[in-house]
PDB file of N, CA and C in Angstrom:
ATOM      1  N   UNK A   1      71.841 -36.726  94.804  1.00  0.00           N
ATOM      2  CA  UNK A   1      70.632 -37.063  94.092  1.00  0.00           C
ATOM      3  C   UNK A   1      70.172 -38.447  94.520  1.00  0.00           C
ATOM      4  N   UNK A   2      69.079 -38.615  94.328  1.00  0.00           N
ATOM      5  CA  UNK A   2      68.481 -39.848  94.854  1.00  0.00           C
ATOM      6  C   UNK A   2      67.982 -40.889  93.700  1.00  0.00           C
ATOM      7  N   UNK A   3      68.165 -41.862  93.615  1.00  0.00           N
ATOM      8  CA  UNK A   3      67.403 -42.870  92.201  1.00  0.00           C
ATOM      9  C   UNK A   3      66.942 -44.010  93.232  1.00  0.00           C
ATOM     10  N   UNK A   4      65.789 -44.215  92.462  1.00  0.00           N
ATOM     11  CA  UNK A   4      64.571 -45.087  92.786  1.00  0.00           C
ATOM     12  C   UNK A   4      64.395 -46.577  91.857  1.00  0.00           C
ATOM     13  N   UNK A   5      64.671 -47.687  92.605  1.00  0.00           N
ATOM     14  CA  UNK A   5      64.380 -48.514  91.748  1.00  0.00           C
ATOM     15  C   UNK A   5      62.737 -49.198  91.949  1.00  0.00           C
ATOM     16  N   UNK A   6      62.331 -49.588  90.901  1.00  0.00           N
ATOM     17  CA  UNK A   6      60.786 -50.047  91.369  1.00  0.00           C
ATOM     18  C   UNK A   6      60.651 -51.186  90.464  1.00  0.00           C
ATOM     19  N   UNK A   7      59.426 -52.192  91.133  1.00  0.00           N
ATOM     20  CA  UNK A   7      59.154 -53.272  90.328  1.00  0.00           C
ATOM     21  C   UNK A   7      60.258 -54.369  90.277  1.00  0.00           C
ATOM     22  N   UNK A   8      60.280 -55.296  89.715  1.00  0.00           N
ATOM     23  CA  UNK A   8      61.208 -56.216  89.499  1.00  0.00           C
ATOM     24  C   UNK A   8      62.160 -56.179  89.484  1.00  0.00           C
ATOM     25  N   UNK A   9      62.595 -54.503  88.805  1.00  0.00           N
ATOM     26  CA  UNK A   9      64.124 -53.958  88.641  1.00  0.00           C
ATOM     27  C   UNK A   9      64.985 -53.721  90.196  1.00  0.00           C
ATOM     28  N   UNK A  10      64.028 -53.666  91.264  1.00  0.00           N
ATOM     29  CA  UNK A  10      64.774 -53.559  92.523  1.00  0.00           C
ATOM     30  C   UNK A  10      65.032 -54.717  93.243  1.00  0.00           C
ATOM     31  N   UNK A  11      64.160 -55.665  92.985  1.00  0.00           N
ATOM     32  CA  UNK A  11      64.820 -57.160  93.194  1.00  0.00           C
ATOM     33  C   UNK A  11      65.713 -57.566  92.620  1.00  0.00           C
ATOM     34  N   UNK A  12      65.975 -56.956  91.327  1.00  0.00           N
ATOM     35  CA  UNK A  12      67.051 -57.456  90.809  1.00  0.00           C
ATOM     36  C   UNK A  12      68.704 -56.856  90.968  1.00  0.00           C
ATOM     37  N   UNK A  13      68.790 -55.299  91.425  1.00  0.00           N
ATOM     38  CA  UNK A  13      69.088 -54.489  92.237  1.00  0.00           C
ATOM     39  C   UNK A  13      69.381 -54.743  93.529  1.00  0.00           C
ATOM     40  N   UNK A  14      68.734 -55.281  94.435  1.00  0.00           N
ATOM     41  CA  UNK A  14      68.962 -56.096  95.602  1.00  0.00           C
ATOM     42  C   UNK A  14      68.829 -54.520  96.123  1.00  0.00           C
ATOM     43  N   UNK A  15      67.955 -53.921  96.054  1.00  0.00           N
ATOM     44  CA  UNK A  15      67.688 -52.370  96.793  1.00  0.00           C
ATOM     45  C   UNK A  15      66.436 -51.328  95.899  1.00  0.00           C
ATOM     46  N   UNK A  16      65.738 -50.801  97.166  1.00  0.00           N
ATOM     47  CA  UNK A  16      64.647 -49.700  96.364  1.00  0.00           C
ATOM     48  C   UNK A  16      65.277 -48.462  95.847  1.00  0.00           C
ATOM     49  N   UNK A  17      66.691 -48.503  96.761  1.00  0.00           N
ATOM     50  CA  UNK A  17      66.910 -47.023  96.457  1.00  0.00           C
ATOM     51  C   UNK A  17      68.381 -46.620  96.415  1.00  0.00           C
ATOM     52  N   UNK A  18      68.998 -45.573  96.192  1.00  0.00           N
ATOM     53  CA  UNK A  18      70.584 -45.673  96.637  1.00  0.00           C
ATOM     54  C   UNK A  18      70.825 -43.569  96.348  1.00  0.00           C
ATOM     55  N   UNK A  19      71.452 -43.249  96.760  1.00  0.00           N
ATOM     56  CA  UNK A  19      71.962 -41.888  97.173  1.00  0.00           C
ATOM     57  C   UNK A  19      73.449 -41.589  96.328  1.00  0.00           C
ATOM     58  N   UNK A  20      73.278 -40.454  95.062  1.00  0.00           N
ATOM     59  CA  UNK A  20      74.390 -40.336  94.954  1.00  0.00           C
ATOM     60  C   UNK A  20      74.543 -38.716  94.652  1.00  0.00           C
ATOM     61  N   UNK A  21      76.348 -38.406  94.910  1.00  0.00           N
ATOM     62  CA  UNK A  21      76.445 -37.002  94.969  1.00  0.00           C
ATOM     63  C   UNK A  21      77.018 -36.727  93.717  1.00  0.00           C
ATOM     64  N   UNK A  22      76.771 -35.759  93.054  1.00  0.00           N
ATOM     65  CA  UNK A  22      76.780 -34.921  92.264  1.00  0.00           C
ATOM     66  C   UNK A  22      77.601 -33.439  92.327  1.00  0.00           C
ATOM     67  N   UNK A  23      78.352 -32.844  91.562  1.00  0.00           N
ATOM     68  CA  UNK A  23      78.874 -31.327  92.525  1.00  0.00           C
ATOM     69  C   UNK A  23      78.527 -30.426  91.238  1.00  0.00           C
ATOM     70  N   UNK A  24      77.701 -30.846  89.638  1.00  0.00           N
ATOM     71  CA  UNK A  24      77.854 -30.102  88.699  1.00  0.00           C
ATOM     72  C   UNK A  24      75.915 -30.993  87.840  1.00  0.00           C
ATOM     73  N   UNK A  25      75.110 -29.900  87.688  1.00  0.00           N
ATOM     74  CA  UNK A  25      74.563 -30.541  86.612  1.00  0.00           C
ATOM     75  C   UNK A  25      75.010 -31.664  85.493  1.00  0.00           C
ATOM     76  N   UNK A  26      74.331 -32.890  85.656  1.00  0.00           N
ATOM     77  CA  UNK A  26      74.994 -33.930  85.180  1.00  0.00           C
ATOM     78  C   UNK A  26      73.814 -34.799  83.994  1.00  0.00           C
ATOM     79  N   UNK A  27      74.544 -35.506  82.967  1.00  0.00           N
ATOM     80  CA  UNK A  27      73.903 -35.937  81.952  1.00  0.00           C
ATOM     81  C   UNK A  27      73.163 -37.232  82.600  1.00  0.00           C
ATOM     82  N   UNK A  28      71.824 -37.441  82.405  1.00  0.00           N
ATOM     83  CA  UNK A  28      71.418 -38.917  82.544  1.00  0.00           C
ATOM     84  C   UNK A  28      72.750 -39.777  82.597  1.00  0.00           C
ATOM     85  N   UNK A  29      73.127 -39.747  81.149  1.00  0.00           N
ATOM     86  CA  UNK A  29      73.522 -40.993  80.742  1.00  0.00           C
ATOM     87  C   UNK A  29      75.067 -41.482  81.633  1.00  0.00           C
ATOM     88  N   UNK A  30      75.711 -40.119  81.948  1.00  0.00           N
ATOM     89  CA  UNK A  30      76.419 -39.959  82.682  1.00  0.00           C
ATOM     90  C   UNK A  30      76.887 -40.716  83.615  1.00  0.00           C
ATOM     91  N   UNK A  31      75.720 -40.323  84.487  1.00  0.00           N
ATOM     92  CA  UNK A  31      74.885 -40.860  86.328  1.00  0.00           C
ATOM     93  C   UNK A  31      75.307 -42.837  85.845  1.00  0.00           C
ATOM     94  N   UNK A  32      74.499 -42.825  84.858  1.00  0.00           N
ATOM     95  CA  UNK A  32      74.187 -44.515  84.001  1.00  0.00           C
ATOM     96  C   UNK A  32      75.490 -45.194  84.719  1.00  0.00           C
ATOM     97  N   UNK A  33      76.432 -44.210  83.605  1.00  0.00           N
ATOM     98  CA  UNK A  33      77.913 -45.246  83.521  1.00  0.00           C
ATOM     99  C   UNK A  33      78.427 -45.235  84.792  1.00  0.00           C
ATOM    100  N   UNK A  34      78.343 -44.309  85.271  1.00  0.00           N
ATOM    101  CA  UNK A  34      78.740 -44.317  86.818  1.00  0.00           C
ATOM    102  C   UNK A  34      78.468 -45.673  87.771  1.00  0.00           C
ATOM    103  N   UNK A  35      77.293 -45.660  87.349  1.00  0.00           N
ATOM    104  CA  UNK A  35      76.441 -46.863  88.443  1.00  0.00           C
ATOM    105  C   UNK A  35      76.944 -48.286  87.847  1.00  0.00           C
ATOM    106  N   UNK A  36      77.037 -48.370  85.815  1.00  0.00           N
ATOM    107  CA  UNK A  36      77.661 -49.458  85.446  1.00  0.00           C
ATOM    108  C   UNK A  36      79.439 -49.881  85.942  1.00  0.00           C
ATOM    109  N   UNK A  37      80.006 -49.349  86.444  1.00  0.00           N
ATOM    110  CA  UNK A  37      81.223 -49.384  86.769  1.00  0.00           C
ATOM    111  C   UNK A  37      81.272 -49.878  88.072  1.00  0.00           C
ATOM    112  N   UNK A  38      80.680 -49.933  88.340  1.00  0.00           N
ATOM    113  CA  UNK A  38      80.210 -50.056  89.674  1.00  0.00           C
ATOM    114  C   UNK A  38      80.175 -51.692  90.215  1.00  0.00           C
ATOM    115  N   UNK A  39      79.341 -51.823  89.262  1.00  0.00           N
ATOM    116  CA  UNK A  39      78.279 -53.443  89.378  1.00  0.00           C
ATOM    117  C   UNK A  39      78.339 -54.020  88.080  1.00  0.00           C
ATOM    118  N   UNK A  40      78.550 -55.453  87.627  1.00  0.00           N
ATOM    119  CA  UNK A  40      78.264 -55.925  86.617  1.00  0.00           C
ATOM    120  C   UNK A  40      76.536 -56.081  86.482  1.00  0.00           C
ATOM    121  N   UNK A  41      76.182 -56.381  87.381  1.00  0.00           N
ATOM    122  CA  UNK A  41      74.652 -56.674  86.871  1.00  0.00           C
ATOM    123  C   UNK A  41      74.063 -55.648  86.377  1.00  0.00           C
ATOM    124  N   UNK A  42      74.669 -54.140  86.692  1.00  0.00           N
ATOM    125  CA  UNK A  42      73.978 -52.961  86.019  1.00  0.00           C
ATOM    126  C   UNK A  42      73.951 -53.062  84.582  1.00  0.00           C
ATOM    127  N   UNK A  43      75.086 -53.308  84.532  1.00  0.00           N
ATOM    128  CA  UNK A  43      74.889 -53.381  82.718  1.00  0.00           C
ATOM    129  C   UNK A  43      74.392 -54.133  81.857  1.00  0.00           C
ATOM    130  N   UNK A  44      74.018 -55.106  82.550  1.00  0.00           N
ATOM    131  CA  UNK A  44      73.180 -56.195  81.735  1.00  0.00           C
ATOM    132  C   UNK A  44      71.540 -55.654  82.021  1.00  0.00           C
ATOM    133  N   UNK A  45      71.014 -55.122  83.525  1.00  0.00           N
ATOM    134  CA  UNK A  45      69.820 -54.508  83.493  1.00  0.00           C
ATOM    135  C   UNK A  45      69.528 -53.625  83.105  1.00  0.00           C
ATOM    136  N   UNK A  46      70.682 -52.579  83.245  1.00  0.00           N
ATOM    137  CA  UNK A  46      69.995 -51.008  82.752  1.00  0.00           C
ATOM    138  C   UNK A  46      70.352 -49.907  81.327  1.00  0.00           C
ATOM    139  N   UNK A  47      71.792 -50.768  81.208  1.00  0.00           N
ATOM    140  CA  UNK A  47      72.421 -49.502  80.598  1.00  0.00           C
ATOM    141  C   UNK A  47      72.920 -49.985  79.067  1.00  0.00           C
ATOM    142  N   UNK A  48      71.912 -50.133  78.436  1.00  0.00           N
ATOM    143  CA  UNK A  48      72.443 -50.309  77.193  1.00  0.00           C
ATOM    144  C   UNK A  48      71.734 -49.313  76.689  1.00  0.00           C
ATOM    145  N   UNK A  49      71.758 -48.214  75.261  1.00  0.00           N
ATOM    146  CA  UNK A  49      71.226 -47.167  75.077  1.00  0.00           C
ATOM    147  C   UNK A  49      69.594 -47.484  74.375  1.00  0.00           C
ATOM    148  N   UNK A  50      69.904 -49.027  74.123  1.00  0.00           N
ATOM    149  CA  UNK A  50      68.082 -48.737  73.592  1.00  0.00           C
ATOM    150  C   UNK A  50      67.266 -49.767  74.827  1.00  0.00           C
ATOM    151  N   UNK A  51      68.078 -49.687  75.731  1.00  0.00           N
ATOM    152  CA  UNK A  51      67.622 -50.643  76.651  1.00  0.00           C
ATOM    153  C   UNK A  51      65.915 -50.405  77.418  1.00  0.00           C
ATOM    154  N   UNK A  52      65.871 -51.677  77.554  1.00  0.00           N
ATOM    155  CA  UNK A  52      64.119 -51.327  78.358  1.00  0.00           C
ATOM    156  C   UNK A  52      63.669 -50.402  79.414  1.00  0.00           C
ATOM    157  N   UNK A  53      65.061 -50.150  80.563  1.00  0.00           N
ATOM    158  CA  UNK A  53      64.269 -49.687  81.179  1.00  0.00           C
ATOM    159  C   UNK A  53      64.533 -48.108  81.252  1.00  0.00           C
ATOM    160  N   UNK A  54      63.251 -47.503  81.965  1.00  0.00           N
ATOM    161  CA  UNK A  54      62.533 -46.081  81.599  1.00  0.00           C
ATOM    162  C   UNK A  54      63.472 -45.440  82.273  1.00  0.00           C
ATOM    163  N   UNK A  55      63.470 -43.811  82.360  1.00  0.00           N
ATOM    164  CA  UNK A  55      64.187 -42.974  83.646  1.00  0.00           C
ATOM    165  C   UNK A  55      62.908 -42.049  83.472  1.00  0.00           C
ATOM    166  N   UNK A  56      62.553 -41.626  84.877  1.00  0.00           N
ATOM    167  CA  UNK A  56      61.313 -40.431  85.271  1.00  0.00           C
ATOM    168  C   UNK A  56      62.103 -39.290  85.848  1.00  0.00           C
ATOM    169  N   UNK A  57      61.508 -38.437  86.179  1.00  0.00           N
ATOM    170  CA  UNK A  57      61.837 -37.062  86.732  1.00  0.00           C
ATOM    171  C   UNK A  57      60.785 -36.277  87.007  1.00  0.00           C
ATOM    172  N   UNK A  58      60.486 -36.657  88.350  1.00  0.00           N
ATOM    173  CA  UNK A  58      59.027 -35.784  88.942  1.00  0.00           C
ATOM    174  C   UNK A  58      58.013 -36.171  87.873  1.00  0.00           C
ATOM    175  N   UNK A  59      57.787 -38.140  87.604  1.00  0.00           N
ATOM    176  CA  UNK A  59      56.193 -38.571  86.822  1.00  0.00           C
ATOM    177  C   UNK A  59      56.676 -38.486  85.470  1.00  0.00           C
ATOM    178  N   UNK A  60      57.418 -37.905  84.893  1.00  0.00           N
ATOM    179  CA  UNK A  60      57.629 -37.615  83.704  1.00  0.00           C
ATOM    180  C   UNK A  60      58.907 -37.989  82.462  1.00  0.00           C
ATOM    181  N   UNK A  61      59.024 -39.201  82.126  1.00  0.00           N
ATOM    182  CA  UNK A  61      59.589 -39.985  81.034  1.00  0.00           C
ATOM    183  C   UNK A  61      60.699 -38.864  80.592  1.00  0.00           C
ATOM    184  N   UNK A  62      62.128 -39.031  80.963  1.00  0.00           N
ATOM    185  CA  UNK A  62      63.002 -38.597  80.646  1.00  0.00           C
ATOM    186  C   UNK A  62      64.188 -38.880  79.796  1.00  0.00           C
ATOM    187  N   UNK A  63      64.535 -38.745  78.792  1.00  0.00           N
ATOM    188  CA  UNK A  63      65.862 -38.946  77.874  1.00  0.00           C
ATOM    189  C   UNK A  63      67.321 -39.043  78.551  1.00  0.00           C
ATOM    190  N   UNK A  64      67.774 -40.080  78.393  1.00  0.00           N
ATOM    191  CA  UNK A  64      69.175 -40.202  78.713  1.00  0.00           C
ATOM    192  C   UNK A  64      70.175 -39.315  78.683  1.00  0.00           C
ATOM    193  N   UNK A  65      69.679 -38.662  78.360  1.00  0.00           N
ATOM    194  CA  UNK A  65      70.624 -36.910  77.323  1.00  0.00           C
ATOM    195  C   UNK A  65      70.161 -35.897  78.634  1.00  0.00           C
ATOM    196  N   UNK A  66      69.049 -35.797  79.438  1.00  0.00           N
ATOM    197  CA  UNK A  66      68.530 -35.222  80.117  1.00  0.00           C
ATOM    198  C   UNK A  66      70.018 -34.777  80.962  1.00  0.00           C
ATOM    199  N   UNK A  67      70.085 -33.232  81.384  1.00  0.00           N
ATOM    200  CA  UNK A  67      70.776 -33.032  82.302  1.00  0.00           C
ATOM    201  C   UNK A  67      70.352 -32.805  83.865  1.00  0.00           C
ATOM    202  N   UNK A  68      70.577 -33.492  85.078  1.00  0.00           N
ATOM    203  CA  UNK A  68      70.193 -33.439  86.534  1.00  0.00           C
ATOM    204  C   UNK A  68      70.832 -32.788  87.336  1.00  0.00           C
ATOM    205  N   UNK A  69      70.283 -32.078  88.101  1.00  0.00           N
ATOM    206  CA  UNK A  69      71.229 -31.462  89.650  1.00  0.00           C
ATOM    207  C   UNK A  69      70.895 -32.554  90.626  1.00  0.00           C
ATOM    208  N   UNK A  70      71.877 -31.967  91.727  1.00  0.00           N
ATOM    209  CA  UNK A  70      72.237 -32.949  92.841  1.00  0.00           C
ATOM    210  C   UNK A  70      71.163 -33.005  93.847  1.00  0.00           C
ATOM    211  N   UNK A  71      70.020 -32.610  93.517  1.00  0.00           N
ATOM    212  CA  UNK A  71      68.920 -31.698  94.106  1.00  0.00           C
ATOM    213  C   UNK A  71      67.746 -32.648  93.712  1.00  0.00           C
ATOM    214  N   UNK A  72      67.911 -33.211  92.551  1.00  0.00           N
ATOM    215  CA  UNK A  72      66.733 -33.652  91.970  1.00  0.00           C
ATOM    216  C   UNK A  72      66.753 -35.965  92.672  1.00  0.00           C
ATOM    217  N   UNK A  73      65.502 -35.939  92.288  1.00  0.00           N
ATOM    218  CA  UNK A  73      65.255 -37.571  92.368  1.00  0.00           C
ATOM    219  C   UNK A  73      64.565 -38.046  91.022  1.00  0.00           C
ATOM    220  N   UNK A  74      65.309 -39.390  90.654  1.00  0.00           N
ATOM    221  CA  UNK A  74      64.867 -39.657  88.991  1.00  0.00           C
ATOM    222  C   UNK A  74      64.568 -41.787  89.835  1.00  0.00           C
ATOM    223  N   UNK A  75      63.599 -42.384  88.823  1.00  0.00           N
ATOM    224  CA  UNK A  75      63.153 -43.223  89.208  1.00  0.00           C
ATOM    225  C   UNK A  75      63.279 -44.131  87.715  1.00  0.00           C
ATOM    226  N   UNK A  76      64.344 -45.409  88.209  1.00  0.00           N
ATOM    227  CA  UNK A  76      64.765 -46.088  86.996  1.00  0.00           C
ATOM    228  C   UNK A  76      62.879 -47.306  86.808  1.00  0.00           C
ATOM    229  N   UNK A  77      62.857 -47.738  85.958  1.00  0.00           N
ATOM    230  CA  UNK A  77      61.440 -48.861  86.064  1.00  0.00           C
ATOM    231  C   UNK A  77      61.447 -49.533  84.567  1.00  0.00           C
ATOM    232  N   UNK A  78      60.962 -50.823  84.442  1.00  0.00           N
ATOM    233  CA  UNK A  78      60.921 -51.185  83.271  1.00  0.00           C
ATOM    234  C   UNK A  78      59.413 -50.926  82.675  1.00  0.00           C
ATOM    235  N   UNK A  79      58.983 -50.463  81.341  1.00  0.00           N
ATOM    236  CA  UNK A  79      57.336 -50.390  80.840  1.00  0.00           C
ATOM    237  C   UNK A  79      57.019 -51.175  81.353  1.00  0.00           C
ATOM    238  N   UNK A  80      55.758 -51.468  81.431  1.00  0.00           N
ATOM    239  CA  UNK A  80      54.901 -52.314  81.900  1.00  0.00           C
ATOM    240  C   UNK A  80      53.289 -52.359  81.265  1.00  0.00           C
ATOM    241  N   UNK A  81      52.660 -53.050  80.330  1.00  0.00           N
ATOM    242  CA  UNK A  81      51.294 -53.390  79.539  1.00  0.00           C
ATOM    243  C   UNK A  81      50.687 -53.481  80.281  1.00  0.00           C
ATOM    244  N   UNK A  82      49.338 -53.410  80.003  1.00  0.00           N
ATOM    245  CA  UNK A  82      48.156 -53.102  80.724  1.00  0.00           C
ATOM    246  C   UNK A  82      47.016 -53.423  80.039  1.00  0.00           C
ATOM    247  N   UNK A  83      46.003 -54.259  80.738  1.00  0.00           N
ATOM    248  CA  UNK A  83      45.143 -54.432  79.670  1.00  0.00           C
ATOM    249  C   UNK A  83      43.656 -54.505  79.870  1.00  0.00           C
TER     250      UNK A  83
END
């Protein structure tokens, strides 16, 4: 599966993008801890459960609970106002 970082969150990331494998439909939140184990800075940017930033799935605002195949691409981003 593929995740997308965008905006500020990939500077902070030090990358737009990163590739990971999967062998079973998998929970958002799952994928999350995976990536927090990983890196300390993840967990201070991404992964706290009421945390800021969004997860998409093909344009469309997805729940942490969401389950993914290894097939799919999801795009982490923080909201952003508009005015």
């Amino acid at each position: 599966m593929k995740i997308n970082y965008v905006s500020w969150l990939a500077d902070e990331m030090g990358k737009h993008e990163e590739y990971l494998e999967i062998t079973e439909p998998t929970p958002i939140k799952f994928i999350l801890s995976q990536l927090e184990s990983r890196e300390e800075n993840y967990k201070s940017l991404l992964f706290k459960e009421d945390g800021i930033v969004r997860i998409s799935l093909n344009g469309v605002v997805i729940p942490r609970s969401h389950v993914i195949s290894n097939n799919e691409e999801i795009t982490l981003f923080a909201p952003m106002s508009g005015g």
